[in-house]
C-alpha atoms as a PDB file:
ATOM      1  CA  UNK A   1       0.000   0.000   0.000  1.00  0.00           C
ATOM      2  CA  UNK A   2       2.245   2.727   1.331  1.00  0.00           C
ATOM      3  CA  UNK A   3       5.307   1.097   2.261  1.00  0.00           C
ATOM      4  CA  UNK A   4       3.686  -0.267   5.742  1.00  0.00           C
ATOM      5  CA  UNK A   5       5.404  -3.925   6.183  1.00  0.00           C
ATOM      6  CA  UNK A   6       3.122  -6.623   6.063  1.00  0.00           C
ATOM      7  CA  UNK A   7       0.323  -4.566   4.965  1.00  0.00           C
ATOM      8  CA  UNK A   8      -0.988  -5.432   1.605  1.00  0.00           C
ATOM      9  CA  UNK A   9      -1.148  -3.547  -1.370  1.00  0.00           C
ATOM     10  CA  UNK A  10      -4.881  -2.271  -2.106  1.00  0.00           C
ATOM     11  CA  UNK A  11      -6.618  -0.980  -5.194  1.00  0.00           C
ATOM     12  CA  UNK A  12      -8.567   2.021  -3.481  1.00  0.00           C
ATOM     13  CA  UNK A  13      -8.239   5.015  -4.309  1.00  0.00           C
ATOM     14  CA  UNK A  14      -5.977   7.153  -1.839  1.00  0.00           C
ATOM     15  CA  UNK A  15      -8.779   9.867  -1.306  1.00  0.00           C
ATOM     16  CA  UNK A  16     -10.207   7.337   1.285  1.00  0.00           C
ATOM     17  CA  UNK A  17      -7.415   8.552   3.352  1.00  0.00           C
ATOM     18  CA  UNK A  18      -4.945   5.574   5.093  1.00  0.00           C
ATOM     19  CA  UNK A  19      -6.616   4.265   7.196  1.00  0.00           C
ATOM     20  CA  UNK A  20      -9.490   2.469   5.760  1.00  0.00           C
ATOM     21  CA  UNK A  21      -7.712   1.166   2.926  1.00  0.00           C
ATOM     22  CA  UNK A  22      -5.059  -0.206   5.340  1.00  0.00           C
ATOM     23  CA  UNK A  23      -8.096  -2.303   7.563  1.00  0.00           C
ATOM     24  CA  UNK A  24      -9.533  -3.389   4.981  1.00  0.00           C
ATOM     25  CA  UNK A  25      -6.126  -5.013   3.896  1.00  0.00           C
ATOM     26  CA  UNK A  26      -6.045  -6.495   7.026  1.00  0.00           C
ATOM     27  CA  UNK A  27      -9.081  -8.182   7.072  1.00  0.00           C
ATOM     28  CA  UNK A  28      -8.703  -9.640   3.363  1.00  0.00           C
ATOM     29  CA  UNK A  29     -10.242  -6.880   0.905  1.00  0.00           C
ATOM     30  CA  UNK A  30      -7.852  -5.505  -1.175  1.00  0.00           C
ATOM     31  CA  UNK A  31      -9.253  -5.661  -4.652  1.00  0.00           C
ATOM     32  CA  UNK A  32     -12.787  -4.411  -5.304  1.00  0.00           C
ATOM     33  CA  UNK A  33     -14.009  -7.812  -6.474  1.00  0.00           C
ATOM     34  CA  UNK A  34     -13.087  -8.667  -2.823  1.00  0.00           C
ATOM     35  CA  UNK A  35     -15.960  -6.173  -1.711  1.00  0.00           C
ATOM     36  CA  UNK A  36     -19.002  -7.799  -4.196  1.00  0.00           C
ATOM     37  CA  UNK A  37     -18.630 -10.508  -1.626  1.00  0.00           C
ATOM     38  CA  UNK A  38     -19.317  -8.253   1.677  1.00  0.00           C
ATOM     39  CA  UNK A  39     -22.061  -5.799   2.933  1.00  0.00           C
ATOM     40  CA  UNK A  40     -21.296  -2.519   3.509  1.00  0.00           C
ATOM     41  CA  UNK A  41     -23.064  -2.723   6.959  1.00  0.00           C
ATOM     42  CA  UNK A  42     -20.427  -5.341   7.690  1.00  0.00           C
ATOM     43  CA  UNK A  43     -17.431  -3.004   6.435  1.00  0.00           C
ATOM     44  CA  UNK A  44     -18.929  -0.362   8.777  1.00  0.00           C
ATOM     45  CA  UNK A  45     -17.828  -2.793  12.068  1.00  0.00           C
ATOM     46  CA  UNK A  46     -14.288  -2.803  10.986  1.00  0.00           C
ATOM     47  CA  UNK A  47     -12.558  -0.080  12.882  1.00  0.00           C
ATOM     48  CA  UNK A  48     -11.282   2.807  10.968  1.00  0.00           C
ATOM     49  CA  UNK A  49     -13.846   2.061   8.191  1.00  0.00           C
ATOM     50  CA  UNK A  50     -16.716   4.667   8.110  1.00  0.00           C
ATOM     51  CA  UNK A  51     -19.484   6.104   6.355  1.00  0.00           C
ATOM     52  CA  UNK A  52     -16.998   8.395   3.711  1.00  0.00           C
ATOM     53  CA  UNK A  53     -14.909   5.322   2.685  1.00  0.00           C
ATOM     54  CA  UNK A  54     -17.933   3.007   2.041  1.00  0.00           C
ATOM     55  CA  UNK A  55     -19.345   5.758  -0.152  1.00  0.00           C
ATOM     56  CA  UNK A  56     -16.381   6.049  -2.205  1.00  0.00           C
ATOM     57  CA  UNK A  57     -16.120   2.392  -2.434  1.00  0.00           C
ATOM     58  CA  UNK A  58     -20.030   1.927  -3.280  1.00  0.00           C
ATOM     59  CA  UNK A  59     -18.941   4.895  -5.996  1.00  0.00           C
ATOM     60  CA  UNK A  60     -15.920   2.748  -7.356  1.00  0.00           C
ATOM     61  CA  UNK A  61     -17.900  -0.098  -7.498  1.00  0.00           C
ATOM     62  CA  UNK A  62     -20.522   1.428  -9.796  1.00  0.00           C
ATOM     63  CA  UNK A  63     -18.117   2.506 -11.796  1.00  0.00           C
ATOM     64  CA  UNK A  64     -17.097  -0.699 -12.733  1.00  0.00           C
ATOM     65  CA  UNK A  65     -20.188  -2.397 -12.662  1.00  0.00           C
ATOM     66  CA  UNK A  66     -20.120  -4.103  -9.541  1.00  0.00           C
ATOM     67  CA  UNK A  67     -22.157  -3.667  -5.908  1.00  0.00           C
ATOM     68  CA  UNK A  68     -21.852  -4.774  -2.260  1.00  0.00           C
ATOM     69  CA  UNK A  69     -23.339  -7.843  -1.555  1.00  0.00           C
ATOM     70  CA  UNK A  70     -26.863  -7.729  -0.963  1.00  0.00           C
ATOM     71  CA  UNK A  71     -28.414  -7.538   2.545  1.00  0.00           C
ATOM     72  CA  UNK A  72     -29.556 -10.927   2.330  1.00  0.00           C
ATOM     73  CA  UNK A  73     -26.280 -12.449   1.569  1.00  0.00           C
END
């Protein structure tokens, strides 16, 4: 990602900030076909991951074609 050791490279875009981009690494999702298989309800309970970075993913996502998982996934 940004040089952090053991962290691993994502695909988001930096305006999330570092933080979110760096938890998410940590808990598996570093590509954003990694996030079609997660709600963002359930990115929202990993700390350091808020409202502003799951609306820029949910944008990113569109933008490609892909969503979040559904709620009843």
């Amino acid at each position: 990602m940004d040089g952090q050791e053991g962290v691993p490279a994502t695909e988001f875009p930096r305006r999330m900030g570092k933080v979110a981009p760096r938890e998410l690494a940590l808990h598996g999702y570093t590509r954003f076909e990694h996030l079609t298989r997660v709600r963002a309800a359930d990115l929202l309970k990993i700390h350091g991951v808020g409202p502003k970075a799951v609306r820029i993913l949910e944008e990113e996502l569109a933008a490609r074609g892909l969503s979040f998982a559904s709620p009843g996934r």
